[in-house]
PDB file of N, CA and C in Angstrom:
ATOM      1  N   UNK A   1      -0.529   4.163   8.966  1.00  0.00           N
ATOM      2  CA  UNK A   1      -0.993   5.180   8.054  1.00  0.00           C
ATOM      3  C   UNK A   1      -1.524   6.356   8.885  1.00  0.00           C
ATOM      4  N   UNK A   2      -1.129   7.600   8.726  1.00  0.00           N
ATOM      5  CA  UNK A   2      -2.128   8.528   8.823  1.00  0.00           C
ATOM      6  C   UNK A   2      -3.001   9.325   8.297  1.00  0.00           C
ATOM      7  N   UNK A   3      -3.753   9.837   9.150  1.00  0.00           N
ATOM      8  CA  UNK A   3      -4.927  10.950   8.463  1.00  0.00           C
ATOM      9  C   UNK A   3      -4.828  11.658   9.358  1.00  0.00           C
ATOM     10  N   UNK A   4      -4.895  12.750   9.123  1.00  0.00           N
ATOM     11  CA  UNK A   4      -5.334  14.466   9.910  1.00  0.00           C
ATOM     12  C   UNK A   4      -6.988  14.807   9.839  1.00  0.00           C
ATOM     13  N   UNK A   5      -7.426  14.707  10.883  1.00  0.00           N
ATOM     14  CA  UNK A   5      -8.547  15.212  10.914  1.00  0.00           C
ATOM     15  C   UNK A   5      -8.552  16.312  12.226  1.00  0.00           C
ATOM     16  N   UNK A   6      -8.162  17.299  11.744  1.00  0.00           N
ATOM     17  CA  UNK A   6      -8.466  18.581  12.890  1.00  0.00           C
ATOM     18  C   UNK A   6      -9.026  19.460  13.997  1.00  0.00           C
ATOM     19  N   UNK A   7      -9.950  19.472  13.407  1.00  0.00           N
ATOM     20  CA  UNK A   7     -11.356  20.228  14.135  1.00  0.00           C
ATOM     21  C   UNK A   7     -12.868  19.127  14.280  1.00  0.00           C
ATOM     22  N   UNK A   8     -13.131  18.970  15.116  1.00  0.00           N
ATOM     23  CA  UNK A   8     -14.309  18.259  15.425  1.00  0.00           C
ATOM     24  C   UNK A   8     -16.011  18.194  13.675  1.00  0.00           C
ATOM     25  N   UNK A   9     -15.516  19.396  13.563  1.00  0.00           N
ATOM     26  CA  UNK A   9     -16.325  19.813  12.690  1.00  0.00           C
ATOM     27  C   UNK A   9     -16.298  19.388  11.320  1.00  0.00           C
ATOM     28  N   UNK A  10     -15.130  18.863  11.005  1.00  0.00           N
ATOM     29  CA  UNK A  10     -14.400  18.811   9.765  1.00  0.00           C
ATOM     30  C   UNK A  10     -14.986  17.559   8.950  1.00  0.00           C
ATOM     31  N   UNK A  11     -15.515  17.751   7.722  1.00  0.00           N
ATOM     32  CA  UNK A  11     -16.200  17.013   6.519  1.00  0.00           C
ATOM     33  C   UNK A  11     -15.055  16.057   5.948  1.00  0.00           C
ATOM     34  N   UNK A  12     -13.826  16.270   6.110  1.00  0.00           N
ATOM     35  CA  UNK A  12     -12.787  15.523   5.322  1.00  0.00           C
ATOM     36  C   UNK A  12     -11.299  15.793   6.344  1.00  0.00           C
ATOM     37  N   UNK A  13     -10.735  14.871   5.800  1.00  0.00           N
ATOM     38  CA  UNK A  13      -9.668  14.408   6.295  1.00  0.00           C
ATOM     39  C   UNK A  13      -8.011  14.112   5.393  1.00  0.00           C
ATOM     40  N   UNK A  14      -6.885  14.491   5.582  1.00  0.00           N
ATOM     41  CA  UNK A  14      -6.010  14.547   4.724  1.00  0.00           C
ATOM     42  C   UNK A  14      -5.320  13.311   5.388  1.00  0.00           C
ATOM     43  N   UNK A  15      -4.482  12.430   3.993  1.00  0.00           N
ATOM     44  CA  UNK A  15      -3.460  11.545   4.307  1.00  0.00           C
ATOM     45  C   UNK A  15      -2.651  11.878   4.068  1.00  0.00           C
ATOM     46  N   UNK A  16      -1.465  11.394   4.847  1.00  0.00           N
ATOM     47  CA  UNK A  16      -0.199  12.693   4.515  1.00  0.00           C
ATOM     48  C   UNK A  16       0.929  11.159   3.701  1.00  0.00           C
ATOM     49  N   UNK A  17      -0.159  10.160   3.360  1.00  0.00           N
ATOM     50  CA  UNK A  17       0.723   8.868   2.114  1.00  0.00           C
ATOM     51  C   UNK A  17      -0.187   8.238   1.363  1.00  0.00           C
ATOM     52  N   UNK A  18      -0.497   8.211   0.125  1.00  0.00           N
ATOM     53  CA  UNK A  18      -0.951   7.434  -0.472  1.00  0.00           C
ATOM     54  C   UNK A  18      -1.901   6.357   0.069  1.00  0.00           C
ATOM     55  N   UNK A  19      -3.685   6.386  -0.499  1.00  0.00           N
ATOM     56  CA  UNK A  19      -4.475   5.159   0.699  1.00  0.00           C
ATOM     57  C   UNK A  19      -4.701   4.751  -0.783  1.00  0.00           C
ATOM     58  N   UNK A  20      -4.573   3.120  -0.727  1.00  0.00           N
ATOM     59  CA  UNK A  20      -5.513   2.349  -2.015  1.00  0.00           C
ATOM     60  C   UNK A  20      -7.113   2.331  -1.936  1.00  0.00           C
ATOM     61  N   UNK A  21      -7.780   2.529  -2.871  1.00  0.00           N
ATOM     62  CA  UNK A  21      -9.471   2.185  -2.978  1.00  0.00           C
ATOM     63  C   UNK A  21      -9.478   1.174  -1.842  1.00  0.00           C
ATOM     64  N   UNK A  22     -10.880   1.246  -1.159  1.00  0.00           N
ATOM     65  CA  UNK A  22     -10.814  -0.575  -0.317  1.00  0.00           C
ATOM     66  C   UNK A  22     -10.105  -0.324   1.139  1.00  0.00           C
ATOM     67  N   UNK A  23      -9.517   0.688   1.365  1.00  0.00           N
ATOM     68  CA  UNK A  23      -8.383   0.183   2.550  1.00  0.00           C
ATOM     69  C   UNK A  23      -9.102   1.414   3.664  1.00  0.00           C
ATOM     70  N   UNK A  24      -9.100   0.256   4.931  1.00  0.00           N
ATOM     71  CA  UNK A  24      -9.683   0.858   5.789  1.00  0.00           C
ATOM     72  C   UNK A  24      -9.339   1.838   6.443  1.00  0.00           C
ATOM     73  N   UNK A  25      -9.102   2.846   7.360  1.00  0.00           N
ATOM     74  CA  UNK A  25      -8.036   3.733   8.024  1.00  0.00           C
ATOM     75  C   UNK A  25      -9.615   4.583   8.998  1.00  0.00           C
ATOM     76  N   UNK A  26      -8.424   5.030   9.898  1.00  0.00           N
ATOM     77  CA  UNK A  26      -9.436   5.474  11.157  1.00  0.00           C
ATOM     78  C   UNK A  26      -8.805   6.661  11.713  1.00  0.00           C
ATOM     79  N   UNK A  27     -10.224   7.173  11.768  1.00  0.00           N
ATOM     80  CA  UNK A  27     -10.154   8.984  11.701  1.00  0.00           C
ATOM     81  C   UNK A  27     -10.593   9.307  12.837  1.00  0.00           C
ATOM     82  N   UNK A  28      -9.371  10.274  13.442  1.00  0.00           N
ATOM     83  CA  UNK A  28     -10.182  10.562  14.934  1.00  0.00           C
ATOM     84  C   UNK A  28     -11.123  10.957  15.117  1.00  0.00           C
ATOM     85  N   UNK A  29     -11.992  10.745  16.262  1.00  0.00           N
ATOM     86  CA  UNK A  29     -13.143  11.001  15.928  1.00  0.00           C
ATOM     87  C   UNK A  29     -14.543  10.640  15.694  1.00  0.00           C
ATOM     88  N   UNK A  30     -13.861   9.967  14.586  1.00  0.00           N
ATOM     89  CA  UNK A  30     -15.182   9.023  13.647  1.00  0.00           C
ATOM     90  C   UNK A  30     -15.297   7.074  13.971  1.00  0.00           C
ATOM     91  N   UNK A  31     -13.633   7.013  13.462  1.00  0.00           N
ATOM     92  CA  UNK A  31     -13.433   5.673  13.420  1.00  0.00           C
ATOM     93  C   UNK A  31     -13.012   4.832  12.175  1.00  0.00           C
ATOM     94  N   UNK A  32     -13.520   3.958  11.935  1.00  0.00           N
ATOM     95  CA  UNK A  32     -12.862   3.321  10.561  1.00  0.00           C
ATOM     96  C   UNK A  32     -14.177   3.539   9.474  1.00  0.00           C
ATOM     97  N   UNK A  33     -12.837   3.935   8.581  1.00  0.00           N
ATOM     98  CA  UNK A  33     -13.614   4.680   6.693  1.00  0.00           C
ATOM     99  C   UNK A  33     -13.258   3.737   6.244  1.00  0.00           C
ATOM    100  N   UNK A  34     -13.622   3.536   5.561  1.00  0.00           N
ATOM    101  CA  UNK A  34     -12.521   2.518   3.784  1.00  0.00           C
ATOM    102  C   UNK A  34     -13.137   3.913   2.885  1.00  0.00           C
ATOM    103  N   UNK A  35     -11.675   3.940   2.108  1.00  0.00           N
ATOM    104  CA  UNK A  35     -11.835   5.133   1.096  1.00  0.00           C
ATOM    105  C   UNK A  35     -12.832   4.304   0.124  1.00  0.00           C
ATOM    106  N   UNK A  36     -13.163   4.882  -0.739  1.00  0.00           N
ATOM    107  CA  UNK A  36     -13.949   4.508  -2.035  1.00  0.00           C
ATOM    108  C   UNK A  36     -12.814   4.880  -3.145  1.00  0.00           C
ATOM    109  N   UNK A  37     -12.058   5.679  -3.223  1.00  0.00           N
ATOM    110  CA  UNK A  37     -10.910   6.297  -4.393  1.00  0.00           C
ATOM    111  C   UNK A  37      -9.565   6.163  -3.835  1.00  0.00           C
ATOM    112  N   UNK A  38      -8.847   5.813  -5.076  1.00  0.00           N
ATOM    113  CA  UNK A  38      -7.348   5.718  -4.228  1.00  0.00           C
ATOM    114  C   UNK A  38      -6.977   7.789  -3.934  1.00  0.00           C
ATOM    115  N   UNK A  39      -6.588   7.809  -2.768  1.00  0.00           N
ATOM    116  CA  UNK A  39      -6.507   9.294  -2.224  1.00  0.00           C
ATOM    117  C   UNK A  39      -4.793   9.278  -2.308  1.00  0.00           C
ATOM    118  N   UNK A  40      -4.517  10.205  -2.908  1.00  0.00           N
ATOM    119  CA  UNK A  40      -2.946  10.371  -3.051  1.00  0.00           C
ATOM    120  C   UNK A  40      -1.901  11.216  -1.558  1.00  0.00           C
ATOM    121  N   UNK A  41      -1.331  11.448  -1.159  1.00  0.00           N
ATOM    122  CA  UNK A  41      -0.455  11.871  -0.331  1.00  0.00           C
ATOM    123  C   UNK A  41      -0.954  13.291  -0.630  1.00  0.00           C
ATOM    124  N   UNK A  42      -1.478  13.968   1.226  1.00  0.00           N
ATOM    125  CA  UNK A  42      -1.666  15.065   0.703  1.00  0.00           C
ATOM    126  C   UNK A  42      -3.357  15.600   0.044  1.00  0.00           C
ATOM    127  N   UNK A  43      -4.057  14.716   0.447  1.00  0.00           N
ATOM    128  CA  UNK A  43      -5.418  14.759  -0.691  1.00  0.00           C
ATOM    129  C   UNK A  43      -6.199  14.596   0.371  1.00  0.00           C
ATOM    130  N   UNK A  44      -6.860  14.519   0.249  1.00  0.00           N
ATOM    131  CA  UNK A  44      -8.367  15.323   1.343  1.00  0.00           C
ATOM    132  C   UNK A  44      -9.673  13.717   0.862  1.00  0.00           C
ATOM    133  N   UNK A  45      -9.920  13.298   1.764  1.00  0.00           N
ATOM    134  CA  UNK A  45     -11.225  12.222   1.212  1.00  0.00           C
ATOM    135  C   UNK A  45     -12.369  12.581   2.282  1.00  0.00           C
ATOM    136  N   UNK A  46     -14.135  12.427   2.242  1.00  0.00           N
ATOM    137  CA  UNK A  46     -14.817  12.573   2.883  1.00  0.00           C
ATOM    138  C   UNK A  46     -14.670  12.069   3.996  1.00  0.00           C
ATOM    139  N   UNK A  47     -15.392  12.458   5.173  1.00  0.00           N
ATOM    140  CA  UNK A  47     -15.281  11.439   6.444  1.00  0.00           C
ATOM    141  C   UNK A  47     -16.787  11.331   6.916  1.00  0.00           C
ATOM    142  N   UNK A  48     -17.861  12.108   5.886  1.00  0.00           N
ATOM    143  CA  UNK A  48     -19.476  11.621   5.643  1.00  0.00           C
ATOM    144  C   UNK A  48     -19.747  12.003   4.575  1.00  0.00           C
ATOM    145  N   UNK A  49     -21.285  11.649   4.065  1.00  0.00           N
ATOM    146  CA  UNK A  49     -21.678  11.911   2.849  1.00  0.00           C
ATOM    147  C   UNK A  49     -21.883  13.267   2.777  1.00  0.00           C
ATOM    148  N   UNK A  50     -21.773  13.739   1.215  1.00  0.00           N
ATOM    149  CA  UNK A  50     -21.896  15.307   1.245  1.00  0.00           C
ATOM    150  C   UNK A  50     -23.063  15.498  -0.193  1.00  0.00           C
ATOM    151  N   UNK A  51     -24.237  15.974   0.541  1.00  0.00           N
ATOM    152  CA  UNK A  51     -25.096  16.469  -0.790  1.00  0.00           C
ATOM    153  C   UNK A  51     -24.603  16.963  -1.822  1.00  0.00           C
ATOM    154  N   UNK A  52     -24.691  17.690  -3.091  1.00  0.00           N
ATOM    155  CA  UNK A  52     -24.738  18.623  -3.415  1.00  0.00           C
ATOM    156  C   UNK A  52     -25.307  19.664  -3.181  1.00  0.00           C
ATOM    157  N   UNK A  53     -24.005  20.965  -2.895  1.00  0.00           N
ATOM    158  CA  UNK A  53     -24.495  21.940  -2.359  1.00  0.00           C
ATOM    159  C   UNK A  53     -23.766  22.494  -0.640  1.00  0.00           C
ATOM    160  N   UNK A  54     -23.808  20.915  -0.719  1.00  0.00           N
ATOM    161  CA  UNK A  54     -23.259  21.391   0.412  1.00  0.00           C
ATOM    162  C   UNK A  54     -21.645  21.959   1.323  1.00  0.00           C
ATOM    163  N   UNK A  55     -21.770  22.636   2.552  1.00  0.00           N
ATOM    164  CA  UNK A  55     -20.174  23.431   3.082  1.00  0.00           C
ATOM    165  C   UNK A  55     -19.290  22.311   3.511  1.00  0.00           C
ATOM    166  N   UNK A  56     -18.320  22.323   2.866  1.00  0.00           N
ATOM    167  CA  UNK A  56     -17.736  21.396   3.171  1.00  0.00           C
ATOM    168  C   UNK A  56     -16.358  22.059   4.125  1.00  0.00           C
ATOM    169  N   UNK A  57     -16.452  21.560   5.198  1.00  0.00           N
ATOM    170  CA  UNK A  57     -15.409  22.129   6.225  1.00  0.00           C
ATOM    171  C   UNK A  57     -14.215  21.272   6.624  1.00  0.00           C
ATOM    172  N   UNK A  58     -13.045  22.133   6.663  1.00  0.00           N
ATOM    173  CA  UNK A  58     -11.410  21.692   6.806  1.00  0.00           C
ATOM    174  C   UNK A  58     -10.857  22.830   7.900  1.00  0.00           C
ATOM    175  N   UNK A  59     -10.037  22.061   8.745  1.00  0.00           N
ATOM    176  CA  UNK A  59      -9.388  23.018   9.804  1.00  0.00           C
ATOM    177  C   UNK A  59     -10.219  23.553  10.585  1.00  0.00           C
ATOM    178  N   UNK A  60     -11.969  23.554  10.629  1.00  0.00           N
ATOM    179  CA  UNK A  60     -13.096  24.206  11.257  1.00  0.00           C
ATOM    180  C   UNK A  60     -13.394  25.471  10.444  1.00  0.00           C
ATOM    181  N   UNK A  61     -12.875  25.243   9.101  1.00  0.00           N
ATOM    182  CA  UNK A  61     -13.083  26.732   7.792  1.00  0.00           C
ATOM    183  C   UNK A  61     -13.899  26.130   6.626  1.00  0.00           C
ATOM    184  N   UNK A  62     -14.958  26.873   6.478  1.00  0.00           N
ATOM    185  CA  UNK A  62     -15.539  26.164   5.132  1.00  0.00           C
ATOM    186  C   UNK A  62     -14.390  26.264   4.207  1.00  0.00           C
ATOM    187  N   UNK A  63     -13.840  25.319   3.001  1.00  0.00           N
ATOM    188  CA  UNK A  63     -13.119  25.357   2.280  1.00  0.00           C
ATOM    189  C   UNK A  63     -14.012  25.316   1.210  1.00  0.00           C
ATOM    190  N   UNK A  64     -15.097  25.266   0.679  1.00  0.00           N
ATOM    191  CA  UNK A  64     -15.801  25.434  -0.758  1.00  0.00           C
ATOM    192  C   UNK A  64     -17.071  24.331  -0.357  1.00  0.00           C
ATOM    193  N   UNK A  65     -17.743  24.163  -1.932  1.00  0.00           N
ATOM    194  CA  UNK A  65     -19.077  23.469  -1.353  1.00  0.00           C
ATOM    195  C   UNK A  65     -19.112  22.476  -2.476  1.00  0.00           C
ATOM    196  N   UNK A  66     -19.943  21.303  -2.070  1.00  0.00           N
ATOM    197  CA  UNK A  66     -19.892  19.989  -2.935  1.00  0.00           C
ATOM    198  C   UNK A  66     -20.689  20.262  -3.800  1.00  0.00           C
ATOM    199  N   UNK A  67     -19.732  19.865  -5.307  1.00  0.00           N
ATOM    200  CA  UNK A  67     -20.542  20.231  -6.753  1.00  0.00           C
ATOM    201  C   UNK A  67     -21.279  19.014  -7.054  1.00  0.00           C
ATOM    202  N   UNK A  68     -21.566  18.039  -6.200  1.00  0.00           N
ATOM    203  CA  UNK A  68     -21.674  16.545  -6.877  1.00  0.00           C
ATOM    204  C   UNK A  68     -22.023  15.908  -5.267  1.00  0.00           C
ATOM    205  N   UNK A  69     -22.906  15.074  -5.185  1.00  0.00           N
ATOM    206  CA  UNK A  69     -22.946  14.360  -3.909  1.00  0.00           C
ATOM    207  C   UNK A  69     -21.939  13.487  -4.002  1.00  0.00           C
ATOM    208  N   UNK A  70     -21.109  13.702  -2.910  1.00  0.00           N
ATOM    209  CA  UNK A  70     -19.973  12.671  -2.092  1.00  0.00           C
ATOM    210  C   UNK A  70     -19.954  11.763  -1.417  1.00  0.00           C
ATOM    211  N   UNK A  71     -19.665  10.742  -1.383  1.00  0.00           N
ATOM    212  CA  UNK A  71     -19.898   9.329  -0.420  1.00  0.00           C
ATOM    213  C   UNK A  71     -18.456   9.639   0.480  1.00  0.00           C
ATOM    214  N   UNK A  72     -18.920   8.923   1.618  1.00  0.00           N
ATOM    215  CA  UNK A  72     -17.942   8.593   2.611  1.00  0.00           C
ATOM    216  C   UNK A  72     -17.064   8.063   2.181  1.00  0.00           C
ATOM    217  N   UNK A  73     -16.083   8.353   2.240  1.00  0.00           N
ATOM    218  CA  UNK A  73     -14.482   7.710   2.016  1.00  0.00           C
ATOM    219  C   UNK A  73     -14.221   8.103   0.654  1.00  0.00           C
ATOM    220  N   UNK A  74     -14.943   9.234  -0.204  1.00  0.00           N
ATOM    221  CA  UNK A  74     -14.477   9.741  -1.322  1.00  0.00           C
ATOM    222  C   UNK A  74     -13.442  10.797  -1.959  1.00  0.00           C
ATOM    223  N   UNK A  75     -13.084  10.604  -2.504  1.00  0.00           N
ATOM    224  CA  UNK A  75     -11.499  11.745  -2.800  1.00  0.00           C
ATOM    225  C   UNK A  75     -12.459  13.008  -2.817  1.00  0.00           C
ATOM    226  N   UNK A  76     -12.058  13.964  -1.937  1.00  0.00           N
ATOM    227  CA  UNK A  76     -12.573  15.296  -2.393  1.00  0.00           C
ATOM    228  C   UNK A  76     -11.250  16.070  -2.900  1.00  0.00           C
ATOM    229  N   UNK A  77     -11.935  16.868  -4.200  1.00  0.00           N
ATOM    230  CA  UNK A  77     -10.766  17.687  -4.932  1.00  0.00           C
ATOM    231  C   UNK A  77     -11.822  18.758  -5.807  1.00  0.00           C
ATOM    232  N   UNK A  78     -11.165  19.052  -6.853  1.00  0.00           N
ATOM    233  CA  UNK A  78     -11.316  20.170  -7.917  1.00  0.00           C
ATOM    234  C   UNK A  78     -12.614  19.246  -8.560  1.00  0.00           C
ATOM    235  N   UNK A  79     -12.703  18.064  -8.927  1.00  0.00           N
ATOM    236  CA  UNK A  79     -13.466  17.480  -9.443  1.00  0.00           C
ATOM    237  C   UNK A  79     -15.068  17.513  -8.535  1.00  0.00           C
ATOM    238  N   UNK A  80     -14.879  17.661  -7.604  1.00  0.00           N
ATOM    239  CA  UNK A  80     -16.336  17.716  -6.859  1.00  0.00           C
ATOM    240  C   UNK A  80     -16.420  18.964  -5.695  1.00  0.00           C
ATOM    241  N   UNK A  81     -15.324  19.541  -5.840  1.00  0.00           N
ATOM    242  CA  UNK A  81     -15.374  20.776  -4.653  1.00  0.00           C
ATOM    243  C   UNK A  81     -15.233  21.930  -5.330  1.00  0.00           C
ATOM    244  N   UNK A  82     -16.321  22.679  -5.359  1.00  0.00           N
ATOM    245  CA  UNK A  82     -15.639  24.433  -5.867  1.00  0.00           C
ATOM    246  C   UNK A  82     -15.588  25.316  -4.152  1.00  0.00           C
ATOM    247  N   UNK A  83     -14.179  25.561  -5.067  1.00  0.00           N
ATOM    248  CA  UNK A  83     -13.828  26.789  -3.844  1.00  0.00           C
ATOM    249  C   UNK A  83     -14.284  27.921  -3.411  1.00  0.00           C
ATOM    250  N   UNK A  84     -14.853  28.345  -2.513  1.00  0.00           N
ATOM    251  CA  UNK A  84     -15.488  29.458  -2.572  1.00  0.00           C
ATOM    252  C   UNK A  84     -14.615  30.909  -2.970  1.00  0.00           C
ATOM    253  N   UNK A  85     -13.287  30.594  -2.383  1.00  0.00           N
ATOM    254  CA  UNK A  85     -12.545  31.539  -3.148  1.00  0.00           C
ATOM    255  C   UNK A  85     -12.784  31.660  -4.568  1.00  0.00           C
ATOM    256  N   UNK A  86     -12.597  30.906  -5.048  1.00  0.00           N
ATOM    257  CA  UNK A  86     -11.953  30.953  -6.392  1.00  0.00           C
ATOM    258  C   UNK A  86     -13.403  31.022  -7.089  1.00  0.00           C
ATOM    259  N   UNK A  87     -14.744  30.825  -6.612  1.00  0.00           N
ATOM    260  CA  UNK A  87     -15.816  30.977  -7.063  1.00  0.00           C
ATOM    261  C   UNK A  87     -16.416  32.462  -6.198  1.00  0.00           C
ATOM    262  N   UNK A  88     -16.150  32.948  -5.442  1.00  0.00           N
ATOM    263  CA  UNK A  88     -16.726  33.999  -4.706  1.00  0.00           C
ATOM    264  C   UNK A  88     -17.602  33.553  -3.574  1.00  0.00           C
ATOM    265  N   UNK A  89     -17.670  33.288  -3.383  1.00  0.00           N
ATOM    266  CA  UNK A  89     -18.615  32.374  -2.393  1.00  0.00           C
ATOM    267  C   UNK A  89     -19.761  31.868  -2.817  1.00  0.00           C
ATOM    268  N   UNK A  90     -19.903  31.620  -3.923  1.00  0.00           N
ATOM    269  CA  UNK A  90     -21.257  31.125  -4.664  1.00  0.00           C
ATOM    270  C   UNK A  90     -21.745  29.899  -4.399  1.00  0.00           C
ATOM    271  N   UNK A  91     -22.272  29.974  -4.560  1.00  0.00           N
ATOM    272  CA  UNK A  91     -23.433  28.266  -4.327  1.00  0.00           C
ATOM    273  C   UNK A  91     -22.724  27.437  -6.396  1.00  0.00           C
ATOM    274  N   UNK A  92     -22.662  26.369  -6.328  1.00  0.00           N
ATOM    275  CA  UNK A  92     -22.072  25.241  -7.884  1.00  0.00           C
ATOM    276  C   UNK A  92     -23.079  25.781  -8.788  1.00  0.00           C
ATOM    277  N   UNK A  93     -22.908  25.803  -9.567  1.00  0.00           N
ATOM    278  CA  UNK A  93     -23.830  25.761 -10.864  1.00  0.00           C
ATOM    279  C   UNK A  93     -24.128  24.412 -10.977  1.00  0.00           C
TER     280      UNK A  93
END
């Protein structure tokens, strides 16, 4: 299986196949996660916990900030990440 984890800095990590809930996988870097959510091909899961509120960084670029505290090995998406684009750079409501 892989994961992409990029930049040293980086909050999350992409699988480029389908991971089941439960299944362990190891992120450079870090080491072994078990996701908490099944993460689809392509989908981004934590690689630490993320407050709410907080920058969540991809590629070494903030990509938006956590609307919801995140557990390690959690699917990050639309459901718990607002984009700062697409929000302006705002802090979640």
């Amino acid at each position: 299986m892989t994961v992409l984890r990029l930049h040293g800095e980086d909050d999350v990590a992409v699988t480029t196949e389908p991971i089941a809930a439960g299944t362990g996988v190891n992120v450079s870097g870090i080491g072994l996660i078990h996701v908490v959510d099944p993460i689809p091909a392509g989908h981004k899961f934590a690689t630490r916990r993320l407050e709410r509120g907080a920058t969540v960084h991809k590629y070494g670029s903030i990509i938006g900030l956590a609307t919801q505290p995140i557990p390690t090995g959690a699917h990050v998406h639309t459901h718990n990440l607002a984009s700062q684009r697409a929000r302006g750079g705002g802090a979640p409501e």
